[in-house]
Protein backbone atom coordinates (compact mmCIF):
# COMPACT_ATOMS: atom_id res chain seq x y z
CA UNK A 1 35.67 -22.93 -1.90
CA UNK A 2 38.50 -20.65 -0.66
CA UNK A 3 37.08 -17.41 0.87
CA UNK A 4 39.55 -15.38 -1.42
CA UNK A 5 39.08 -11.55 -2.05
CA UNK A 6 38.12 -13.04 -6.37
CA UNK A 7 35.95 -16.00 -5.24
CA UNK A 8 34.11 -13.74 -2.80
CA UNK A 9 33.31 -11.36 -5.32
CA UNK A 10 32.13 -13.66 -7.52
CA UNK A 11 30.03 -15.12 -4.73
CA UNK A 12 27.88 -11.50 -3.67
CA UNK A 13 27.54 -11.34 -7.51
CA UNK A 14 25.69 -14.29 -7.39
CA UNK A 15 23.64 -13.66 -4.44
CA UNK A 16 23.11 -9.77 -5.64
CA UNK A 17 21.74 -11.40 -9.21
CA UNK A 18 19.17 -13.90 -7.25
CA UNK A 19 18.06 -10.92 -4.92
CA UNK A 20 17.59 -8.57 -8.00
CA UNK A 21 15.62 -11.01 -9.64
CA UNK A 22 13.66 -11.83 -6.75
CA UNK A 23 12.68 -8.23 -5.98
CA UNK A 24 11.77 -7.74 -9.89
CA UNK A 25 9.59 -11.02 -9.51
CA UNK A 26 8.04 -10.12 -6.84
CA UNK A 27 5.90 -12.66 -4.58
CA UNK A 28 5.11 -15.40 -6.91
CA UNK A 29 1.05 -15.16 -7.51
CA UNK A 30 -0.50 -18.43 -9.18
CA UNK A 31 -2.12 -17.38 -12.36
CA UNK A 32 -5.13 -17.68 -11.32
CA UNK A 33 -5.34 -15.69 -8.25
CA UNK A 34 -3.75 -12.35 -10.49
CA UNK A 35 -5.84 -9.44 -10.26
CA UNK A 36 -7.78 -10.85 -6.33
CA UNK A 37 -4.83 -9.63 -4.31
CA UNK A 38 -3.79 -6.32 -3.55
CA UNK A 39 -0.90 -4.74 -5.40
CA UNK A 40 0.91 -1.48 -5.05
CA UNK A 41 0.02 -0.61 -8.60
CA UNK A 42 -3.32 -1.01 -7.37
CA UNK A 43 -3.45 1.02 -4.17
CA UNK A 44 -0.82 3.78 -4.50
CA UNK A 45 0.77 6.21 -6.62
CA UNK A 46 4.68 7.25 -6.23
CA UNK A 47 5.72 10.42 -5.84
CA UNK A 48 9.36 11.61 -5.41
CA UNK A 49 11.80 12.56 -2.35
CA UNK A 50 14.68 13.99 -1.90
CA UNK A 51 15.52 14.08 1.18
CA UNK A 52 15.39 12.84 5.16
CA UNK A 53 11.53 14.36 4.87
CA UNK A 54 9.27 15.74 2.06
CA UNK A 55 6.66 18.31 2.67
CA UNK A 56 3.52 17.89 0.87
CA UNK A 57 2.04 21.41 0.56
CA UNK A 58 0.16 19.77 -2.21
CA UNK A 59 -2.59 18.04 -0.40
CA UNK A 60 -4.58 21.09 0.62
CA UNK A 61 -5.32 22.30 -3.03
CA UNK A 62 -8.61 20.33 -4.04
CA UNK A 63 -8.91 20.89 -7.60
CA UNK A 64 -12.48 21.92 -9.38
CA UNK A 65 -13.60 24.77 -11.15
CA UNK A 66 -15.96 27.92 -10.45
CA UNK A 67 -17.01 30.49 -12.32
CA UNK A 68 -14.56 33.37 -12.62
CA UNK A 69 -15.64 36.24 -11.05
CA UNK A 70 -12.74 38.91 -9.92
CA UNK A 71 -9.32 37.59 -8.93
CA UNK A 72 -8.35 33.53 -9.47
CA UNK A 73 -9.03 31.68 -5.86
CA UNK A 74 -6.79 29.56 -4.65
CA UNK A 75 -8.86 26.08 -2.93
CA UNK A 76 -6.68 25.94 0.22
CA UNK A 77 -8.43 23.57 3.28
CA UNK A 78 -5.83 24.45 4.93
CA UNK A 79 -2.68 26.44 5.38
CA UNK A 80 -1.02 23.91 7.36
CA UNK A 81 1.65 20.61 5.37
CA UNK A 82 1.92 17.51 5.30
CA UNK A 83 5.97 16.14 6.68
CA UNK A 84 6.83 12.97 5.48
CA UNK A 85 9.62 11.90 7.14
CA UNK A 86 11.08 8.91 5.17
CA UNK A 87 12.22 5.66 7.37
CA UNK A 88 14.95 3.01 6.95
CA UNK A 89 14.11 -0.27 6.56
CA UNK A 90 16.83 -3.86 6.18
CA UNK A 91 16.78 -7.03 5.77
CA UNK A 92 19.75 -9.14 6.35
CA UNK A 93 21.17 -13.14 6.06
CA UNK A 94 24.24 -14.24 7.87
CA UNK A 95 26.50 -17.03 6.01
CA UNK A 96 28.51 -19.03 7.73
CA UNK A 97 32.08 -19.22 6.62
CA UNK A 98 32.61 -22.90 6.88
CA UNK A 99 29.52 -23.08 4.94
CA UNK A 100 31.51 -21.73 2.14
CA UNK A 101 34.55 -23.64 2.88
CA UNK A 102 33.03 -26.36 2.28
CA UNK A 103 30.65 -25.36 -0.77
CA UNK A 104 27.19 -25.36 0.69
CA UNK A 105 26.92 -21.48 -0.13
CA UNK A 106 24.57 -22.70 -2.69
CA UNK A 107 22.08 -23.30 -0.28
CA UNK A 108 21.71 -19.50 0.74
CA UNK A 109 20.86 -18.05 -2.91
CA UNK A 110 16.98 -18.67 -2.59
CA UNK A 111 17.61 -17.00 0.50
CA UNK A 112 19.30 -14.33 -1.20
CA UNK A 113 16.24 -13.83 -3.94
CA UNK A 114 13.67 -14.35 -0.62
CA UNK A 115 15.06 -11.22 0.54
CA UNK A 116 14.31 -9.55 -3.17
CA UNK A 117 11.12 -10.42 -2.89
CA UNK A 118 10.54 -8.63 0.52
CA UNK A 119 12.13 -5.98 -1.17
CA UNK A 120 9.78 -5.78 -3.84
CA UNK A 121 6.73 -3.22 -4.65
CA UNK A 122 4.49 -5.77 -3.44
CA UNK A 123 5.78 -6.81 -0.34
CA UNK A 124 8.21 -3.86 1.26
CA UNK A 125 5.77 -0.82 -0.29
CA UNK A 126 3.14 -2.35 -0.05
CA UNK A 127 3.48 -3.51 3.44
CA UNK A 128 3.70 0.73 3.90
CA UNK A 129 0.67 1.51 1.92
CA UNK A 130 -1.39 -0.57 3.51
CA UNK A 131 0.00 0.51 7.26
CA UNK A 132 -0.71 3.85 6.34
CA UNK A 133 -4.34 2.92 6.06
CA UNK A 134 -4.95 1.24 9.09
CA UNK A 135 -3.10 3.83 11.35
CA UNK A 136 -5.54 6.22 10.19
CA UNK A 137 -3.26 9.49 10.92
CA UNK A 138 -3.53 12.99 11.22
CA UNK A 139 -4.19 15.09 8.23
CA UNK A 140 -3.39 18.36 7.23
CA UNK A 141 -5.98 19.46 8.94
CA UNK A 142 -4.68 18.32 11.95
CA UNK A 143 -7.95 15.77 11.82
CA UNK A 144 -7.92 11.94 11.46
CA UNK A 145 -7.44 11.05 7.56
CA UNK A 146 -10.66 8.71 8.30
CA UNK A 147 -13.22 11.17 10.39
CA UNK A 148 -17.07 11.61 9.44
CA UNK A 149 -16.40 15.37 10.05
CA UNK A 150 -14.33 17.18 7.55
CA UNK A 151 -14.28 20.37 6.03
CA UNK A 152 -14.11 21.08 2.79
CA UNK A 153 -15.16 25.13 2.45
CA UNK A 154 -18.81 24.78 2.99
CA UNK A 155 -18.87 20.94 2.79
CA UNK A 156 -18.92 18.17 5.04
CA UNK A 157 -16.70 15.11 4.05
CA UNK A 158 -17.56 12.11 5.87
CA UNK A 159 -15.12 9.02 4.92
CA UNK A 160 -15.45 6.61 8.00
CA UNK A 161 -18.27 3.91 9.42
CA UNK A 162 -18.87 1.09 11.42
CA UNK A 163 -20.75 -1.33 9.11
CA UNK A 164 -20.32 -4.75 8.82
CA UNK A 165 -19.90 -5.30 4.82
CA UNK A 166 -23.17 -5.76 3.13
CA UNK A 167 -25.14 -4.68 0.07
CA UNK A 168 -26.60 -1.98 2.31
CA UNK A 169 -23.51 -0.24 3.74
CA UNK A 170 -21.70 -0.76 0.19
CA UNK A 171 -24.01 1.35 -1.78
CA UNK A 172 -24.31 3.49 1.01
CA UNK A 173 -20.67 4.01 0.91
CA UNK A 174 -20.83 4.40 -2.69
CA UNK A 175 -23.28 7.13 -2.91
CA UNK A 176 -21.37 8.97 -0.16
CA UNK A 177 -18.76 9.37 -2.19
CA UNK A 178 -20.51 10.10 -4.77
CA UNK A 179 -21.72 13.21 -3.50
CA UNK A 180 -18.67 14.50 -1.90
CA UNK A 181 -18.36 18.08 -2.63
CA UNK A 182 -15.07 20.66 -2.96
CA UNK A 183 -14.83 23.92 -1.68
CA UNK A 184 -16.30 25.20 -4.34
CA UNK A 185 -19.72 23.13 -3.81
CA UNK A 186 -18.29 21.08 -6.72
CA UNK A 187 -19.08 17.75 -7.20
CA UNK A 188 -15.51 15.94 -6.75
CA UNK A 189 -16.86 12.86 -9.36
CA UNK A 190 -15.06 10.33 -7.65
CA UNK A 191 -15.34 7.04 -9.00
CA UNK A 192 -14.97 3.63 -6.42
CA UNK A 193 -12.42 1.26 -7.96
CA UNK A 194 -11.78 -1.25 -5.47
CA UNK A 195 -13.58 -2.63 -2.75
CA UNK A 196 -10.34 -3.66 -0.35
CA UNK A 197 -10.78 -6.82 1.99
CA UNK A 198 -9.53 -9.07 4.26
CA UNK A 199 -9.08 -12.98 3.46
CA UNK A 200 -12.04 -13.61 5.90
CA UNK A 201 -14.46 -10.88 4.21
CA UNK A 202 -13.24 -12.45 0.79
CA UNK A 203 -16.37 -14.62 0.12
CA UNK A 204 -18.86 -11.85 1.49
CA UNK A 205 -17.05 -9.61 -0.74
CA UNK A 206 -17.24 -11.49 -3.68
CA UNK A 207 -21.00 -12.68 -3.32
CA UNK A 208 -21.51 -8.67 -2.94
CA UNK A 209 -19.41 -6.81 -6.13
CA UNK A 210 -18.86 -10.23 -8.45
CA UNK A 211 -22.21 -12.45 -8.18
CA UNK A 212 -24.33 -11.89 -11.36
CA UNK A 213 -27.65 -13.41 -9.24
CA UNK A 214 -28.41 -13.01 -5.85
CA UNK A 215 -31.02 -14.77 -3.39
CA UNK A 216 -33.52 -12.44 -1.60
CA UNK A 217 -33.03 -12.32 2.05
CA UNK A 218 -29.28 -13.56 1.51
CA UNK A 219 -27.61 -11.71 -0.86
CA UNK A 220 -25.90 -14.66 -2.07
CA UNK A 221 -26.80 -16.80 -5.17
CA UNK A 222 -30.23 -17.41 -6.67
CA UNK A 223 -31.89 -15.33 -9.35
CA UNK A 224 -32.77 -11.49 -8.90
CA UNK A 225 -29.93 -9.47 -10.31
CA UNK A 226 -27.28 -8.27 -8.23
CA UNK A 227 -27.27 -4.58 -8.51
CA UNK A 228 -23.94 -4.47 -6.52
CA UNK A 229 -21.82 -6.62 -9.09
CA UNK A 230 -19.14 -4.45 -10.57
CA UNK A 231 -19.79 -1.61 -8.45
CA UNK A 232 -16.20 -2.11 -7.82
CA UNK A 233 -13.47 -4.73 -8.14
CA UNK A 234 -12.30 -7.19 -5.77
CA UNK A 235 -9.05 -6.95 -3.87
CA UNK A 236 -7.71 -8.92 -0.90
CA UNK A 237 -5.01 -8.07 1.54
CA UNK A 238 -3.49 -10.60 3.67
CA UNK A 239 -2.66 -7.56 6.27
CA UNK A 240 -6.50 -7.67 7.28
CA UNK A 241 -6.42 -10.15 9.60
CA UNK A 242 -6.89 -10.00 13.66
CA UNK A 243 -7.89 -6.95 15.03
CA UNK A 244 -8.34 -6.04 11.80
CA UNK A 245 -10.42 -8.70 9.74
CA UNK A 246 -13.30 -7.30 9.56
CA UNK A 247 -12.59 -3.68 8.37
CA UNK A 248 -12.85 -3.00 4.47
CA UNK A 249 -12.11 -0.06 2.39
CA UNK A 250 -13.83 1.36 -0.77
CA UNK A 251 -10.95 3.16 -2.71
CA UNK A 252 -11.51 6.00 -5.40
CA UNK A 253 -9.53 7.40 -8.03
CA UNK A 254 -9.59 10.82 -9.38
CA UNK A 255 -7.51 11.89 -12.66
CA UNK A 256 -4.84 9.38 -11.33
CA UNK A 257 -4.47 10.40 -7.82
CA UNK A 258 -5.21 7.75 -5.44
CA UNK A 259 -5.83 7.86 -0.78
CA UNK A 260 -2.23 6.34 -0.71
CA UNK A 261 0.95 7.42 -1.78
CA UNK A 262 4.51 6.25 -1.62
CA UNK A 263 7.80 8.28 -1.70
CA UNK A 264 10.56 6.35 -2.23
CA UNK A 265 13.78 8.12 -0.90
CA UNK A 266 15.96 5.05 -1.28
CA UNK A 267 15.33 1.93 -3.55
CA UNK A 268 16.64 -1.62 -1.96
CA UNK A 269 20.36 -1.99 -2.88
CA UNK A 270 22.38 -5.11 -2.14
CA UNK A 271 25.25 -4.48 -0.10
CA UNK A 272 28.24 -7.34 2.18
CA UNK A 273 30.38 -7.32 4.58
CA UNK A 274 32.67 -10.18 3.58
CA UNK A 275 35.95 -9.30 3.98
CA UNK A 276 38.05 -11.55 5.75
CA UNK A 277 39.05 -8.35 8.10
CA UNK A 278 35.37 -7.36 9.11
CA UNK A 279 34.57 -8.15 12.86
CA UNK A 280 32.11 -10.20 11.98
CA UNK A 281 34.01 -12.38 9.74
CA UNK A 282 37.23 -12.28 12.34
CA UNK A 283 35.25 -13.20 15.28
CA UNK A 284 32.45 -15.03 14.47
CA UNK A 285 32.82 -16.62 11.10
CA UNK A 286 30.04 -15.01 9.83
CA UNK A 287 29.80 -13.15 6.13
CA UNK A 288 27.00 -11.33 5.87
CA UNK A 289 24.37 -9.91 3.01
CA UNK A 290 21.72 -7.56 3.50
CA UNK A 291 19.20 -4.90 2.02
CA UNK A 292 18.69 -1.48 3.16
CA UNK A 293 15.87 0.85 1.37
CA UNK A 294 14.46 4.57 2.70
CA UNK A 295 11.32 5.71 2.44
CA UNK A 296 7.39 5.89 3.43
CA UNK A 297 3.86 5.92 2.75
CA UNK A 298 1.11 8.61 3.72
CA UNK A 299 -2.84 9.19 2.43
CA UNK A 300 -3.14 11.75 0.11
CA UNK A 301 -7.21 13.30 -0.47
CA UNK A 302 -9.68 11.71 2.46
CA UNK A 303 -12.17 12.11 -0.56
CA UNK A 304 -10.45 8.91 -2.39
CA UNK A 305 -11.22 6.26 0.40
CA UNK A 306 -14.13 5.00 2.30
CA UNK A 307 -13.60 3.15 5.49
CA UNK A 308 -15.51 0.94 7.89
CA UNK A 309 -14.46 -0.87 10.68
CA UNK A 310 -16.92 -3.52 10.05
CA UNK A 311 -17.50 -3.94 13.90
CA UNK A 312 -21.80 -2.95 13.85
């Protein structure tokens, strides 16, 4: 094909449609396996930005009411923000111009809709959401977001262990949150949601929240009822591996508000440089594609997640 100004303009058309509908797609679950693995529907809510940062002056009003007694009292933990400063991200594929020349550009469009699905909620966001949890970093409190010593007015919040996963440590994680309390000595009623694994914790996890029956002495099957199954549901993330296989998270909700967040400053938009004049064209033959996005992830209430490291 000749590498004219129409023919090349035809050509990122067709790789911008197969990367839009690869980032709409998403990663390609089998049926069966929808609703195990971790999406960002699941983890994180979206909140908006507007620029190179957002401050979230948000996060230190815990909501929950008291009885009114002189002036209205405003629940701040603390007077200090949260910055978000948003970060660029890109992915890009190099095309070789005699690759064109001599039609084999079709070759590069599942490339093309590859790099959608990186760019997808599931993959690029959630990639983010899921960092933010395992850096574990400062609050507005100038505290860990996981630390077994926060204050909330009067309160104690205590979101972090060291428990390997069992039926012990999960309904001990369970009641813990529970009975977390507000500044107000309120009961925050947060309710667990999902229990967040690794692939290696996924068969402990699902003998533990899924099992109807377990076997004394084993907690896996036999015939005394499982008093764990459907304390929460089931979610694996492939990011828990390594260092990090055995750690596992017990994630609340609360009127919609979730431990993660993402803002999204920038979504993923296509973009070339194939003109026959670029440098990179002119020199080394090269046309090339790519996808840039801006934004981040950050933890939102330390009341909405349990964590464990899973190493005792």
């Amino acid at each position: 094909m000749d590498t004219n100004r129409t023919n090349m303009a035809t050509l990122f058309n067709t790789f911008r449609v197969a990367f839009t509908e690869g980032m709409q797609r998403g990663p390609a679950i089998p049926a069966e396996l929808q609703g195990l693995y971790m999406t960002l529907a699941d983890l994180a809510m979206t909140v908006p930005s507007s620029g190179a940062a957002t401050v979230h002056a948000w996060l230190n009003q815990i909501p929950g009411f008291r009885e009114w007694t002189g002036d209205r009292q405003k629940k701040n933990i603390s007077t200090d923000k949260l910055e978000v400063v948003n970060a660029d991200f890109e992915d890009t594929v190099g095309v070789a111009r005699n690759d064109i020349l001599d039609d084999q550009y079709g070759l590069y469009a599942p490339l093309m809709a590859n790099m959608g699905i990186e760019a997808s909620d599931d993959c690029l966001w959630l990639d983010r959401a899921v960092a933010a949890l395992l850096a574990n970093g400062k609050w507005i409190d100038d505290k860990a977001f996981f630390v077994a010593n926060r204050v909330y007015g009067a309160n104690t919040i205590n979101n972090v262990g060291t428990g390997a996963l069992t039926q012990i440590t999960l309904e001990a994680a369970a009641v813990l949150m529970a009975g977390y309390k507000g500044p107000e000595n309120n009961t925050l009623n947060v309710i667990p949601v999902y229990l967040m694994v690794g692939p290696s914790l996924r068969g402990t996890a699902w003998d533990l929240v899924k099992n109807q029956f377990v076997s004394s002495g084993t907690g896996k099957g036999g015939n005394i009822e499982n008093r764990c199954r459907g304390l929460a549901g089931l979610r694996v993330s492939p990011k828990l591996t390594g260092a990090y296989a055995n750690y596992w998270y017990l994630l609340g909700v609360k009127g919609g508000m979730k431990a993660v967040a993402v803002q999204k400053r920038q979504a993923p938009q296509f973009t070339s440089k194939d003109q026959a004049s670029d440098d990179n064209v002119f020199f080394n033959k090269e046309f090339i594609y790519g996808a840039d996005a801006r934004g981040e992830a950050f933890l939102t209430f330390p009341h909405l997640a349990y964590f464990s490291t899973g190493a005792a």
